[in-house]
Structure formats: C-alpha cells, structure tokens
N, C-alpha and C. Protein backbone atom coordinates (compact mmCIF):
# COMPACT_ATOMS: atom_id res chain seq x y z
N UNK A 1 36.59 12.91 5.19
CA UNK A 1 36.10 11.55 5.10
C UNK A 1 37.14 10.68 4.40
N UNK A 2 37.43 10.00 4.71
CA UNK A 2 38.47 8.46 4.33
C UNK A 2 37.77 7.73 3.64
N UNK A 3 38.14 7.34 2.28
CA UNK A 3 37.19 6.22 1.38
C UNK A 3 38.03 5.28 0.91
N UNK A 4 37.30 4.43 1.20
CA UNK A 4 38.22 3.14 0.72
C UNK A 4 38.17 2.24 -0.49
N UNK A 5 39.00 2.18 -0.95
CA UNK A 5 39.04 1.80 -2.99
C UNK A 5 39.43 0.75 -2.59
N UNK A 6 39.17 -0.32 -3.23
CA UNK A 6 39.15 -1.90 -3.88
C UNK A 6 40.99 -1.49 -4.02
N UNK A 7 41.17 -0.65 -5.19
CA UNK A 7 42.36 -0.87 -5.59
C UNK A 7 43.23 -0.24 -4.56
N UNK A 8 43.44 0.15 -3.37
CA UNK A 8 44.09 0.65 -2.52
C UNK A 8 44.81 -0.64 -2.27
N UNK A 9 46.15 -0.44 -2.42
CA UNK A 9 47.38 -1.67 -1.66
C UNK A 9 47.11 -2.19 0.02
N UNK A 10 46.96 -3.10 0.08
CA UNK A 10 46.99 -3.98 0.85
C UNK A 10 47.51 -5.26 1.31
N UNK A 11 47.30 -5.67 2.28
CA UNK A 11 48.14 -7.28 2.72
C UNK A 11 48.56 -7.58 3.95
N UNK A 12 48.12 -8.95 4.62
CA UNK A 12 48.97 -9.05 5.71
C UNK A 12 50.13 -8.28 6.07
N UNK A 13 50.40 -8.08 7.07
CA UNK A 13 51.47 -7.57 7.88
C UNK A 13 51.50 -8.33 9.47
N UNK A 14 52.71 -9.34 8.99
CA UNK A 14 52.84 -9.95 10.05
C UNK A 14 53.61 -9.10 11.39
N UNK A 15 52.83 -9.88 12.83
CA UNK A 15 53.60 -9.44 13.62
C UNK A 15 54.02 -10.53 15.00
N UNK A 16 54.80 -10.26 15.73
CA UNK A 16 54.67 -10.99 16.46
C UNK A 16 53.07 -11.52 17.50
N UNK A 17 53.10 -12.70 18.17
CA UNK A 17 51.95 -12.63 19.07
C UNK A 17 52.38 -11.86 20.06
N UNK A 18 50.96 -12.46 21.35
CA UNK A 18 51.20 -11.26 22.30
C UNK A 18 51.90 -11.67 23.19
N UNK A 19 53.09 -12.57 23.04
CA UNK A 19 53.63 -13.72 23.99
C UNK A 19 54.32 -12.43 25.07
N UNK A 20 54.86 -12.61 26.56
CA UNK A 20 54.85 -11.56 26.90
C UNK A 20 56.90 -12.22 27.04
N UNK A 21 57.75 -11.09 26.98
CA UNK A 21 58.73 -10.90 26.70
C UNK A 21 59.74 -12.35 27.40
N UNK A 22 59.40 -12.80 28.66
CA UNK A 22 59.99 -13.53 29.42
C UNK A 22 59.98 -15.21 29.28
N UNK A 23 58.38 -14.83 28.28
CA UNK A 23 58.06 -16.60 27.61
C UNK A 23 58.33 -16.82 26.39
N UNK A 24 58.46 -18.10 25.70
CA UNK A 24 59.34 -18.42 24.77
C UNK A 24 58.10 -18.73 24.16
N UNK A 25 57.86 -18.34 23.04
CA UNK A 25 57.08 -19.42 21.79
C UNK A 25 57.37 -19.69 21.21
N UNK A 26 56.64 -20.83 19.62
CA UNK A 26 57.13 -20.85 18.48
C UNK A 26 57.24 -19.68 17.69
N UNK A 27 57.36 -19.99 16.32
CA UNK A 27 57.29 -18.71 15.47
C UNK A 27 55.80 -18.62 15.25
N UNK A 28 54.97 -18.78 16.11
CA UNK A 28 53.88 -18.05 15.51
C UNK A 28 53.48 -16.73 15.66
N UNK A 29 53.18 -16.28 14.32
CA UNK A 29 53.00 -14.83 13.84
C UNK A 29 51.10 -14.90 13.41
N UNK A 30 50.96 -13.58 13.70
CA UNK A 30 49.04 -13.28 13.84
C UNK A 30 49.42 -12.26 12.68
N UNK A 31 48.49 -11.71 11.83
CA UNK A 31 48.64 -11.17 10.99
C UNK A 31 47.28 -10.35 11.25
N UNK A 32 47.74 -9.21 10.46
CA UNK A 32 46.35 -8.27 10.73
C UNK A 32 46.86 -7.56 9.19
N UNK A 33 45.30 -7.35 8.30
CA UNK A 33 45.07 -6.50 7.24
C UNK A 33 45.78 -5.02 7.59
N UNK A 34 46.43 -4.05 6.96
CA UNK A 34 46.69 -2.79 6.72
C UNK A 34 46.10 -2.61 5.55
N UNK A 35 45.74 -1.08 5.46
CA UNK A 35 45.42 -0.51 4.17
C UNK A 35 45.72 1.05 4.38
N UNK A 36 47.29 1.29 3.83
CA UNK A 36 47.98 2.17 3.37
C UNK A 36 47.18 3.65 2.83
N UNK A 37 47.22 4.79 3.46
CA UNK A 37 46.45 5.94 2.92
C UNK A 37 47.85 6.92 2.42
N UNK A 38 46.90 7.38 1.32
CA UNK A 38 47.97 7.90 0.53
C UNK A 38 47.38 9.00 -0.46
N UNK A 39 48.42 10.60 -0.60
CA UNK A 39 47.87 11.03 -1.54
C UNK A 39 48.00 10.95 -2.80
N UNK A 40 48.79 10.51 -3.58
CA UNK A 40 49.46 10.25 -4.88
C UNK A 40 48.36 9.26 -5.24
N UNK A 41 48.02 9.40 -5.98
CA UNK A 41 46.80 8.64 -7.64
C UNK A 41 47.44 7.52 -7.52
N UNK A 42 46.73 6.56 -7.56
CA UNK A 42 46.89 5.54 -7.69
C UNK A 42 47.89 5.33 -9.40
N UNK A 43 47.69 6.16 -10.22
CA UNK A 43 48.34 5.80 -10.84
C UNK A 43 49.95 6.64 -10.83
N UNK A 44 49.97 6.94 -10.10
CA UNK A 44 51.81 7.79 -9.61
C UNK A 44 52.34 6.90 -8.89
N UNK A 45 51.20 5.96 -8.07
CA UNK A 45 51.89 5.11 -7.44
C UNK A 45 52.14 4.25 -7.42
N UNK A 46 53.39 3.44 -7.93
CA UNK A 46 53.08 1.91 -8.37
C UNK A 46 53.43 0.57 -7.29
N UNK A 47 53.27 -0.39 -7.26
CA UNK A 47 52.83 -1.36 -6.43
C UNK A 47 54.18 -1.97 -5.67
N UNK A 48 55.33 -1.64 -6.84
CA UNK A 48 56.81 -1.79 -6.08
C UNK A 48 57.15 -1.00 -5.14
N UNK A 49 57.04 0.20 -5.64
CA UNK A 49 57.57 1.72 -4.70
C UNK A 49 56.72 1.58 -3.69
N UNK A 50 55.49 1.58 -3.96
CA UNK A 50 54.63 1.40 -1.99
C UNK A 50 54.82 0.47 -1.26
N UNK A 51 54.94 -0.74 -1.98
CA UNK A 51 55.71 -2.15 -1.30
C UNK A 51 57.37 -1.20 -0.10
N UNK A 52 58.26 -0.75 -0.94
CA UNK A 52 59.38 -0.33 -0.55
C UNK A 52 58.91 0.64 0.76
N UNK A 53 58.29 2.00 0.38
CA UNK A 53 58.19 2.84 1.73
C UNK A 53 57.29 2.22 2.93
N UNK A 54 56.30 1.36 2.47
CA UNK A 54 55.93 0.69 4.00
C UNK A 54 56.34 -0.35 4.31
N UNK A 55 57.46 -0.98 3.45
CA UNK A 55 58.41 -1.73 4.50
C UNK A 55 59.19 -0.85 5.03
N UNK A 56 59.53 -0.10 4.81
CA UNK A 56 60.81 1.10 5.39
C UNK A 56 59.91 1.81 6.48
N UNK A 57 58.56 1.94 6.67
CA UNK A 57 58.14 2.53 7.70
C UNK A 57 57.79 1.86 8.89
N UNK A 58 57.26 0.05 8.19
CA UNK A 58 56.65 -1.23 9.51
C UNK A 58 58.00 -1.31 10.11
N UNK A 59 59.83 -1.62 9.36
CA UNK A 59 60.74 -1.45 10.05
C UNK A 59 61.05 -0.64 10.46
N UNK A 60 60.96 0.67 10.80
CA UNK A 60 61.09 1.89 11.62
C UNK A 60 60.25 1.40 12.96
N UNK A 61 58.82 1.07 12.60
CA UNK A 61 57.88 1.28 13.62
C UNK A 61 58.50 -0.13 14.14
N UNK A 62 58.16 -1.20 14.02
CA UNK A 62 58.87 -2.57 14.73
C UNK A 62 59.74 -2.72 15.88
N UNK A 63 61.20 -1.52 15.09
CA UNK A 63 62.74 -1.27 15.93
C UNK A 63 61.99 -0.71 17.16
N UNK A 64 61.03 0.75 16.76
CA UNK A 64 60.92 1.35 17.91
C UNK A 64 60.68 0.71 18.97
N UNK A 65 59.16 0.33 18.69
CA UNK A 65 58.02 -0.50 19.73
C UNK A 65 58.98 -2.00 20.39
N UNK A 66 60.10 -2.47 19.36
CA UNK A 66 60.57 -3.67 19.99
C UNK A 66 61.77 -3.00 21.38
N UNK A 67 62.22 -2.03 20.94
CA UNK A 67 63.21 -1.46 21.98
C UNK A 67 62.26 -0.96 23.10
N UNK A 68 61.30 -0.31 23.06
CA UNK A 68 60.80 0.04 24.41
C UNK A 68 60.48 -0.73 24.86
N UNK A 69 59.56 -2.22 24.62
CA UNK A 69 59.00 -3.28 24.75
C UNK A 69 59.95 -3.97 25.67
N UNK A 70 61.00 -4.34 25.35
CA UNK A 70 62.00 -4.78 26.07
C UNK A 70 62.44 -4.20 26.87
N UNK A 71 62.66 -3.09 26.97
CA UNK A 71 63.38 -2.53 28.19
C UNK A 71 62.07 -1.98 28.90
N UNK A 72 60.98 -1.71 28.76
CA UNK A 72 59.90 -1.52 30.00
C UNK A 72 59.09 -2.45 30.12
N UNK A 73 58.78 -3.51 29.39
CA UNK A 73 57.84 -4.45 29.24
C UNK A 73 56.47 -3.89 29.14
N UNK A 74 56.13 -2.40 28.53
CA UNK A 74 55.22 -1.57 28.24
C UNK A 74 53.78 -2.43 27.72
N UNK A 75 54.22 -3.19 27.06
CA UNK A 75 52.99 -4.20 26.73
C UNK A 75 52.36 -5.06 27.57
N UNK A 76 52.72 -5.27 28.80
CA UNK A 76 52.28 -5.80 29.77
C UNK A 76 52.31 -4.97 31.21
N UNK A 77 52.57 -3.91 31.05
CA UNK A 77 52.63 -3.41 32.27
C UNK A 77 50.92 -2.78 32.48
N UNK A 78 51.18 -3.25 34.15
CA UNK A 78 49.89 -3.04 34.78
C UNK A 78 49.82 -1.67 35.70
N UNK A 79 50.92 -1.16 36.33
CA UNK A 79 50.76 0.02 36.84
C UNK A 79 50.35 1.40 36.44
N UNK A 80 49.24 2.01 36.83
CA UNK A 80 48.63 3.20 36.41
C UNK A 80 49.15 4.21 37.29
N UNK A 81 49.42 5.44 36.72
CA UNK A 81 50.09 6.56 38.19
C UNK A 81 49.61 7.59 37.21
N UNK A 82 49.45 8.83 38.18
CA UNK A 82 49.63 9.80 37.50
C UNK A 82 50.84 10.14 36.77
N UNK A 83 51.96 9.59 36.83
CA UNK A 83 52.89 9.67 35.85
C UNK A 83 53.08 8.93 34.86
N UNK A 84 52.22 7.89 34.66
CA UNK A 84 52.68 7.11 33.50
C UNK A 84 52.80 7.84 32.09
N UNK A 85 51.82 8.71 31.59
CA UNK A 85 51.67 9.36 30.20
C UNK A 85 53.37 9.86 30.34
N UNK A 86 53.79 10.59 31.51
CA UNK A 86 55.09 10.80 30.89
C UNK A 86 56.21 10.08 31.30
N UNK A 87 56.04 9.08 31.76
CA UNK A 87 57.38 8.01 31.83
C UNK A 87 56.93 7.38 30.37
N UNK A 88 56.24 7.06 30.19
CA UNK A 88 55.57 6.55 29.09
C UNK A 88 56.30 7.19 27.54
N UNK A 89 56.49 8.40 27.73
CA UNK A 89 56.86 9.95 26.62
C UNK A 89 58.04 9.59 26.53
N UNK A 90 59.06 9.11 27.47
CA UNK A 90 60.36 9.44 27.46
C UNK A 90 61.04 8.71 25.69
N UNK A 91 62.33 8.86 25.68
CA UNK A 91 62.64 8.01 24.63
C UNK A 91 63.43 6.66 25.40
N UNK A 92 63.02 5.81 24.71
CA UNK A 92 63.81 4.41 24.79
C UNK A 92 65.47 4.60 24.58
C-alpha cells in the first residue's frame, strides 16, 4: 500500500502542451502535481538533494520521450498493427 504524507516533496513539474510537433505555439506550459516516492525517512532526506535527483531524472525522462517524439511523432500517431508494441520497443 502507498501512503501519502503531507510532508512528502512535491510541486509543479512543468511540461510542454500537447501541441503536435509540426505546429508552433507560445510558451505555454500545463503543469501537473508529482509526488516523489521514496525510501529514505524523510529525515535522511533533505529538500535540496531530492530537488537535485528528480531534476536529474525529469531531464533524463524529457531527452528520452523528446527524441522519440520527434523522430516518430509517437504522440500523435494513429496507426494500430500488430506490430506496434515492438516498433514501439525499439530505441530512438
């Protein structure tokens, strides 16, 4: 079971909208709540150092999802096949 503490770190995490790759928008950014699970006590863990590893992990995840994004347009693609799960698998 997952329980969720008041004091668990949290905060926007901006991202882009869902503009689709070929159209231009402003900078508007949608933001959605995260709340970070973690085993270290809240008190091992302090509010700088978790700040640091989940920026180091949203930029890991970002690079990825922005490189496939672009080169398959995966976020908008409409074709279903029996192959998609593994064209889908490949690496970017």
């Amino acid at each position: 079971m997952i329980k969720h503490h008041s004091s668990s770190p949290r905060g926007p995490r901006p991202r882009p909208n869902d503009t689709p790759p070929h159209q231009t928008s402003s900078d508007t950014l949608t933001h959605r709540l995260c709340r970070p699970l973690s085993s270290l006590p809240m008190t091992d863990a302090q509010p700088e150092q978790v700040t640091v590893w989940l920026q180091g992990h949203w930029k890991i995840e970002n690079r990825l999802h922005w490189a496939r994004d672009v080169v398959t347009c995966e976020d908008h693609h409409q074709l279903h096949t029996a192959n998609g799960p593994r064209d889908h698998a490949r690496p970017a």
